[in-house]
C-alpha atoms as a PDB file:
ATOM      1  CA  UNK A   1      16.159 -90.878  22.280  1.00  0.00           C
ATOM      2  CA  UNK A   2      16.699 -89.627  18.753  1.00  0.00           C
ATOM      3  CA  UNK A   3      19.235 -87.963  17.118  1.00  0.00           C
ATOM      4  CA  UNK A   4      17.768 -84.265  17.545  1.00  0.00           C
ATOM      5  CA  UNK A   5      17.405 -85.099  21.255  1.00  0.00           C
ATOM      6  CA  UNK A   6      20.686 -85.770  21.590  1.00  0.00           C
ATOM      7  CA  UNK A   7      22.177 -82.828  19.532  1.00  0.00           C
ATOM      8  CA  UNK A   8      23.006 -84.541  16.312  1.00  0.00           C
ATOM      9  CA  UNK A   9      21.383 -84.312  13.208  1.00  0.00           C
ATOM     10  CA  UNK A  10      21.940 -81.384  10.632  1.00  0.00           C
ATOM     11  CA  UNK A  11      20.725 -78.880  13.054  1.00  0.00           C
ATOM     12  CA  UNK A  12      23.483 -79.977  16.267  1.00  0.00           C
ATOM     13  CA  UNK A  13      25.862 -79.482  13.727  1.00  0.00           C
ATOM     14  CA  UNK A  14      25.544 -76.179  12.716  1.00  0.00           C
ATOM     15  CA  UNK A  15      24.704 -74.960  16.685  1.00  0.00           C
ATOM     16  CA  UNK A  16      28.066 -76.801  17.283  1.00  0.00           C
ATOM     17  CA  UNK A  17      30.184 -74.720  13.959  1.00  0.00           C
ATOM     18  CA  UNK A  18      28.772 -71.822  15.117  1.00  0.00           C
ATOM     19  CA  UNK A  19      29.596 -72.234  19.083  1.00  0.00           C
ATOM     20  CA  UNK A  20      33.025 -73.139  18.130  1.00  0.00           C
ATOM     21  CA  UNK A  21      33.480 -69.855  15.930  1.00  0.00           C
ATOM     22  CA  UNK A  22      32.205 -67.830  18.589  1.00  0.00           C
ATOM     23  CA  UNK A  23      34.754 -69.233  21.297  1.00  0.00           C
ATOM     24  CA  UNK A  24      37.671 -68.957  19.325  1.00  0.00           C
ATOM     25  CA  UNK A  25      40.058 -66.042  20.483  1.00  0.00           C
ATOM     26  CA  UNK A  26      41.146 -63.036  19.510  1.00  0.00           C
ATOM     27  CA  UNK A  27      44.334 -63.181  21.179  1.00  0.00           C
ATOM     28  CA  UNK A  28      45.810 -67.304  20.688  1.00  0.00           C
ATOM     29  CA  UNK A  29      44.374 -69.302  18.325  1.00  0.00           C
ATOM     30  CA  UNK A  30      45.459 -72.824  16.865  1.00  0.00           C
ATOM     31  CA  UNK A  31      48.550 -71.417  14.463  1.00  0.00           C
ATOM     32  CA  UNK A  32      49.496 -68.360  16.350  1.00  0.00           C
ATOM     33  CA  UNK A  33      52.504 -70.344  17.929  1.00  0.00           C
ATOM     34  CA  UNK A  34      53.384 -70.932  13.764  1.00  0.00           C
ATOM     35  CA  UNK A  35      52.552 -67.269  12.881  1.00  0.00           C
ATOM     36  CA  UNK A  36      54.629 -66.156  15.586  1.00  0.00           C
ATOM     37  CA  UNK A  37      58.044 -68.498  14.817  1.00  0.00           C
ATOM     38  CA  UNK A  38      57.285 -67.012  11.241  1.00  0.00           C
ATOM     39  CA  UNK A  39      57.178 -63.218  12.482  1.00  0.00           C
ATOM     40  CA  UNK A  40      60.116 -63.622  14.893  1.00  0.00           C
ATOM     41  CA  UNK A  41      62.173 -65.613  12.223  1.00  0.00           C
ATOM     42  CA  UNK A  42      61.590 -62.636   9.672  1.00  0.00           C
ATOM     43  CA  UNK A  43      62.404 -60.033  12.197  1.00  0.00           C
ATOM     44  CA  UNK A  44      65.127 -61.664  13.766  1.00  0.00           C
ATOM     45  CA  UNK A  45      66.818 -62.232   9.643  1.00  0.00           C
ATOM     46  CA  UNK A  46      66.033 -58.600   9.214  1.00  0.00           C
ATOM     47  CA  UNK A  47      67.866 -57.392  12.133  1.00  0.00           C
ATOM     48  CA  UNK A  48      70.840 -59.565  12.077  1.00  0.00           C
ATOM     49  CA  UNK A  49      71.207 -58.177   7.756  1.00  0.00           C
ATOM     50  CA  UNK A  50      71.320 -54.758   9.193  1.00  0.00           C
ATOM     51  CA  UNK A  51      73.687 -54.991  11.769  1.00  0.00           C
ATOM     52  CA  UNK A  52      76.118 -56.928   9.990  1.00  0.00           C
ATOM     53  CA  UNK A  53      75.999 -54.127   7.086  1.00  0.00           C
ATOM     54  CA  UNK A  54      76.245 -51.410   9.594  1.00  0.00           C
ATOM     55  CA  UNK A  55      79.145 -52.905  11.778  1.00  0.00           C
ATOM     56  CA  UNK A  56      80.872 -55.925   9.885  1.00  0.00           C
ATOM     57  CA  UNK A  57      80.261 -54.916   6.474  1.00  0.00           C
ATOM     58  CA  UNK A  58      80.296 -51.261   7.396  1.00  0.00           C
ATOM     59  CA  UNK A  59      78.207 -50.552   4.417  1.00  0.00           C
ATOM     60  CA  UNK A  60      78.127 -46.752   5.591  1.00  0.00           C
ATOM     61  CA  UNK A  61      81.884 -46.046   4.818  1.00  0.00           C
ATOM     62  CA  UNK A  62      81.455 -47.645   1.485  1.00  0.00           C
ATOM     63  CA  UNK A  63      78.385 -45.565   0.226  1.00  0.00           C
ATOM     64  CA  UNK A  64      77.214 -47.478  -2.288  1.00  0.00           C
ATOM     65  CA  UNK A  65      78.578 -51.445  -3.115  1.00  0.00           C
ATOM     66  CA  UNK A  66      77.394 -52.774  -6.386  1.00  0.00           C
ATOM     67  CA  UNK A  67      75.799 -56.473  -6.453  1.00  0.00           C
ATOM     68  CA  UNK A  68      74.847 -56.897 -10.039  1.00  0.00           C
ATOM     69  CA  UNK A  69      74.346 -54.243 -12.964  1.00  0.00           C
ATOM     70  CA  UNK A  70      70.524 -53.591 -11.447  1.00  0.00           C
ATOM     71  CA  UNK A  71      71.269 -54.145  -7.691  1.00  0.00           C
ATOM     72  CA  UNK A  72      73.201 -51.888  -5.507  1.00  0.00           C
ATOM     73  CA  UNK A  73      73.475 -51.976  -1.576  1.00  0.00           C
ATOM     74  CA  UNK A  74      73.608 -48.400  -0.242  1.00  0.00           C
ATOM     75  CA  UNK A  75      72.502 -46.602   3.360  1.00  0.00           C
ATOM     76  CA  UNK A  76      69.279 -44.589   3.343  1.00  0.00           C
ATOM     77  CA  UNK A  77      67.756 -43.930   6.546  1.00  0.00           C
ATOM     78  CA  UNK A  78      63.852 -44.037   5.842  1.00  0.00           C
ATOM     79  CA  UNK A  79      61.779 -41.499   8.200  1.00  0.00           C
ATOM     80  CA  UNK A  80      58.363 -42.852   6.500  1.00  0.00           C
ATOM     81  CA  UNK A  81      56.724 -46.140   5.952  1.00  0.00           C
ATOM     82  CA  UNK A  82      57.495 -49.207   3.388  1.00  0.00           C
ATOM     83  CA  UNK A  83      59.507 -47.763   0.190  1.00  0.00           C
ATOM     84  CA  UNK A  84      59.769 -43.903   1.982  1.00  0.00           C
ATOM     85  CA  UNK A  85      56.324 -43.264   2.006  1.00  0.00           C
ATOM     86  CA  UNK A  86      54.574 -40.525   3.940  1.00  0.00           C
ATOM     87  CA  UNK A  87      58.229 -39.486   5.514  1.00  0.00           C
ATOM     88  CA  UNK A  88      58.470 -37.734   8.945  1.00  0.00           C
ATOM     89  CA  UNK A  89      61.024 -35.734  10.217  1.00  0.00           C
ATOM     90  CA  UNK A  90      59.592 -34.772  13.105  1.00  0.00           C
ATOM     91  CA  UNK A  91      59.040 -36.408  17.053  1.00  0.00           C
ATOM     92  CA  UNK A  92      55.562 -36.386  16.762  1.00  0.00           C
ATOM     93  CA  UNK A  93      55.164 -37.696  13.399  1.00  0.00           C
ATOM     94  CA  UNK A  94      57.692 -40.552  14.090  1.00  0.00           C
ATOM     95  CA  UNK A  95      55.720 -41.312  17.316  1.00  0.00           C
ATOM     96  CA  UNK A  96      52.340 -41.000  15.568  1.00  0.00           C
ATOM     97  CA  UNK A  97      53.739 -43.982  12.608  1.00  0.00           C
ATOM     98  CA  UNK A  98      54.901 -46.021  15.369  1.00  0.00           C
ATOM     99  CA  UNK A  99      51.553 -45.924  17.313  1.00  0.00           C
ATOM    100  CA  UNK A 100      50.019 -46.822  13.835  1.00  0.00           C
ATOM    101  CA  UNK A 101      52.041 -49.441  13.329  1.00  0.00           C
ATOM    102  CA  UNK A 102      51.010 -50.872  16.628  1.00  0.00           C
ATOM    103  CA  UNK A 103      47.541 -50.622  16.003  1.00  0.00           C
ATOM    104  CA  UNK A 104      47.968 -52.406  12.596  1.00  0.00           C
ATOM    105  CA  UNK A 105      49.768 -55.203  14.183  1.00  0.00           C
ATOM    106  CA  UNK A 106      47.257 -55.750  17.209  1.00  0.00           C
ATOM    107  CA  UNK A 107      44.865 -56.375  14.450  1.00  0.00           C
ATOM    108  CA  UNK A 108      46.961 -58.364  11.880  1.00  0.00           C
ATOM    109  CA  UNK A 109      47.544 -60.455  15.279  1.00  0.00           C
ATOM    110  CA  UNK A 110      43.649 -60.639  16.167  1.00  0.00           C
ATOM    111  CA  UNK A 111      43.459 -62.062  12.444  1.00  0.00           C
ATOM    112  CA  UNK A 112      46.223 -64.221  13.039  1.00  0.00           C
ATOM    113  CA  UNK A 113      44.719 -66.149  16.419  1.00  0.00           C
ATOM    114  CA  UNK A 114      41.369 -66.746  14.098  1.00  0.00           C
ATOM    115  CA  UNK A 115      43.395 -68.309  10.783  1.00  0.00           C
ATOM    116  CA  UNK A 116      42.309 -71.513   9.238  1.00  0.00           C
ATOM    117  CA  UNK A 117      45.564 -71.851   6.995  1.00  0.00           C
ATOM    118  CA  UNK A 118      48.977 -72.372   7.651  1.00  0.00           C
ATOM    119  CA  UNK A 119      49.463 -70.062   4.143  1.00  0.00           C
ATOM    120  CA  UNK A 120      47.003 -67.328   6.252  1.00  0.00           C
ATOM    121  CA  UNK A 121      49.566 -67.630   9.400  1.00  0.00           C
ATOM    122  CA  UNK A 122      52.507 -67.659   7.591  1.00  0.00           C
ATOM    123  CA  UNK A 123      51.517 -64.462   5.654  1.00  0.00           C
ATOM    124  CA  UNK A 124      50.833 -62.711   8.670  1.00  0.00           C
ATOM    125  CA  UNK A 125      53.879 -63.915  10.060  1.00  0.00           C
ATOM    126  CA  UNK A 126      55.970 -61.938   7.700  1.00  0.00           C
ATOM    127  CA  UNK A 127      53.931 -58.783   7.831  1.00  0.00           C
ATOM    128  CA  UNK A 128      53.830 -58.954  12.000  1.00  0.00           C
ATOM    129  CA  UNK A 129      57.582 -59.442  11.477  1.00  0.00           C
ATOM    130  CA  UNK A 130      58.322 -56.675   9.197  1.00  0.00           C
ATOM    131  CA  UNK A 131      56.571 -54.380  11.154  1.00  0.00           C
ATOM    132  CA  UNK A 132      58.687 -55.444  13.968  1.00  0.00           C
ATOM    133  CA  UNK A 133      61.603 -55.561  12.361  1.00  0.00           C
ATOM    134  CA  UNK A 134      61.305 -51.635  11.085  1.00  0.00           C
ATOM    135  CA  UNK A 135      59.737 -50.334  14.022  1.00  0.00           C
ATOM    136  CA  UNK A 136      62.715 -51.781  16.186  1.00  0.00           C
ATOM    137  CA  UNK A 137      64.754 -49.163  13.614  1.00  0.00           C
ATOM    138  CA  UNK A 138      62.928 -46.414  15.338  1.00  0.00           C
ATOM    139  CA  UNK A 139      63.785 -47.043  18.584  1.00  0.00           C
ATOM    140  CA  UNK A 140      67.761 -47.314  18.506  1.00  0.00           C
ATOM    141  CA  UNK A 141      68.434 -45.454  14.716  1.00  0.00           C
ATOM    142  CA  UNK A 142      67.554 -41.985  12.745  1.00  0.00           C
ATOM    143  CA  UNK A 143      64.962 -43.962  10.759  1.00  0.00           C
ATOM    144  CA  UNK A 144      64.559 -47.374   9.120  1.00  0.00           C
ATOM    145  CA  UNK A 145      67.702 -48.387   7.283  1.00  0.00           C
ATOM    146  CA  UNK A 146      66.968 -49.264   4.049  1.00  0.00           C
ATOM    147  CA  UNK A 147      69.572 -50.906   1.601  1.00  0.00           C
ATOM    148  CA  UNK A 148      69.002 -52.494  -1.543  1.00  0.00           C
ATOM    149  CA  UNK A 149      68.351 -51.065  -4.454  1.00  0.00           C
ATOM    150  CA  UNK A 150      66.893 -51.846  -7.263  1.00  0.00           C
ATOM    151  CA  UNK A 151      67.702 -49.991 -10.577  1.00  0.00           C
ATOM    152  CA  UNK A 152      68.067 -50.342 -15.027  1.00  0.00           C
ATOM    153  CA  UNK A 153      70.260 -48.400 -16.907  1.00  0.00           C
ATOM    154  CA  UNK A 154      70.543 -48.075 -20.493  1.00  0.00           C
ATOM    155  CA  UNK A 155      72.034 -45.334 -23.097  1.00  0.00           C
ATOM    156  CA  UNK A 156      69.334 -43.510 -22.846  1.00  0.00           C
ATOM    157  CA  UNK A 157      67.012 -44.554 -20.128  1.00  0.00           C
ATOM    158  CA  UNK A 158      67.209 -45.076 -16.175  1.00  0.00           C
ATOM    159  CA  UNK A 159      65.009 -46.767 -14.060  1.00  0.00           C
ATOM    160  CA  UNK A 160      65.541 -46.763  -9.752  1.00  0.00           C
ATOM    161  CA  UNK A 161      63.308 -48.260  -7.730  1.00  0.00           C
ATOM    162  CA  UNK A 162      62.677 -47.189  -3.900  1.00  0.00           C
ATOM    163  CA  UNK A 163      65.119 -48.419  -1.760  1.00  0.00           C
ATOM    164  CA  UNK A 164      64.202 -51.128   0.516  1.00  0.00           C
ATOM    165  CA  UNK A 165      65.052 -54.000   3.702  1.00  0.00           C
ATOM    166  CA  UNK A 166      64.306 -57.247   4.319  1.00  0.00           C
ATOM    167  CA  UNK A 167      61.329 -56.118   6.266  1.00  0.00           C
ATOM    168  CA  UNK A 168      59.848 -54.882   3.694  1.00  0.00           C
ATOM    169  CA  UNK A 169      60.475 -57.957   1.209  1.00  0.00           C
ATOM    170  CA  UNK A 170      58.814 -59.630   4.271  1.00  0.00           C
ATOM    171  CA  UNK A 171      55.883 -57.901   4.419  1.00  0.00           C
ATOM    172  CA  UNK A 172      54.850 -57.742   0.479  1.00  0.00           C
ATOM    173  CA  UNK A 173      55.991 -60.727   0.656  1.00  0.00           C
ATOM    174  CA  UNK A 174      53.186 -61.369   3.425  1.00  0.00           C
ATOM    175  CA  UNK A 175      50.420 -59.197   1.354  1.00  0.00           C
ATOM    176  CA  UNK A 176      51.372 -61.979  -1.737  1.00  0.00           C
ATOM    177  CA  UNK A 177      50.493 -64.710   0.376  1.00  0.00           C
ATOM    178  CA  UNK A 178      46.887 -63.648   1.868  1.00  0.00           C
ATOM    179  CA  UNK A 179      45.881 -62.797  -2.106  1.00  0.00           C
ATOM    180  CA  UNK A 180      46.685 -66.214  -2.905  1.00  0.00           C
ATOM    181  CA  UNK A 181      45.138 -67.280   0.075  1.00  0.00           C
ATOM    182  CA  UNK A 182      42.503 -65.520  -0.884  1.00  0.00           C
ATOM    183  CA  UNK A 183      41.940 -66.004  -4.426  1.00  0.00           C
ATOM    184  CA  UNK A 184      43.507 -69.243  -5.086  1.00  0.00           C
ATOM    185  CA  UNK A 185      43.087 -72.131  -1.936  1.00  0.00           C
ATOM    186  CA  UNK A 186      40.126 -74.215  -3.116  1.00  0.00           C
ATOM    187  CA  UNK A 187      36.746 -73.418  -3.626  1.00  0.00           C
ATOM    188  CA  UNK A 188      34.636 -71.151  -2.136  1.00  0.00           C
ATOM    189  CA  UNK A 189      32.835 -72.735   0.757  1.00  0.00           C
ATOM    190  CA  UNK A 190      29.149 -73.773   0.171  1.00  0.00           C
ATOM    191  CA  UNK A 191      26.306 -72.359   2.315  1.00  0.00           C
ATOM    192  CA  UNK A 192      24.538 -75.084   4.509  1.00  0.00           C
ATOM    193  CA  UNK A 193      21.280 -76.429   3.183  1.00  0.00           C
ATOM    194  CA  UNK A 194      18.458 -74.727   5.514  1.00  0.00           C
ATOM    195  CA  UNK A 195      15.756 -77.364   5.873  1.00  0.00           C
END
């Protein structure tokens, strides 16, 4: 028998790439246990930070502790996403960015079970784990506690960033790592010869 009747050649090969793509998961895939350590590592860090500020540290009674001349740790309760965007007051609202947040993270975690990288996994990681990490806030808090802040001061200029967690550095963090990923591992891959 020859090698086409035995499903080698150029053609076997490119059945067999494309068979194995198509039975790869959505839901477990060959770094997920890695992405997962990664996400639970970030979102257990992130929790254990803001209980010790809250109760050991009691960063609350002390309003606002200052860490350098640019970096403050204060207590702001976040009702919205990342940085205090799109802030909710309300039930609903706080329900309807939680279901969101859910959705995202089904899909980040779909992307996750079909990485190639350990860099891919370990970006997604950190965002699955920030998302966590604030949407755990939600259940037992106000809001998301936020804490450090960022700000410049001169004579006569002033400069404060939003305030932020460890979630969130977790998450851009994550978004930093899939555009490297992206833009910088190696080059492109080469399309198969057809003939």
């Amino acid at each position: 028998m020859g090698r086409h009747a035995q499903g080698g050649g150029v053609g076997g090969g490119v059945a067999d790439a494309a068979h194995e793509g198509a039975e790869r998961s959505y839901a477990w895939g060959p770094l997920s246990t890695f992405g997962l350590a990664v996400a639970a590592s970030s979102c257990l860090v992130d929790q254990a930070v803001k209980f010790w500020l809250l109760d050991a540290f009691d960063l609350a009674g002390r309003a606002h502790v200052a860490v350098t001349p640019f970096l403050a740790l204060v207590v702001t309760w976040n009702t919205g996403i990342s940085y205090g965007l799109f802030p909710q007051d309300g039930a609903l609202g706080q329900w309807a960015l939680l279901t969101f947040k859910a959705a995202a993270v089904v899909l980040l975690w779909a992307w996750l079970a079909r990485a190639s990288s350990r860099l891919t996994a370990a970006a997604l990681g950190l965002i699955i784990g920030g998302a966590f990490g604030n949407a755990i806030d939600r259940l037992h808090w106000p809001g998301v506690l936020d804490f450090v802040l960022f700000h410049i001061e001169t004579a006569t200029w002033y400069f404060r960033w939003y305030v932020f967690n460890i979630a969130d550095i977790a998450i851009v963090a994550g978004v930093v790592g899939l555009l490297y990923d992206s833009f910088c591992s190696g080059a492109p891959q080469k399309r198969p010869d057809r003939g």
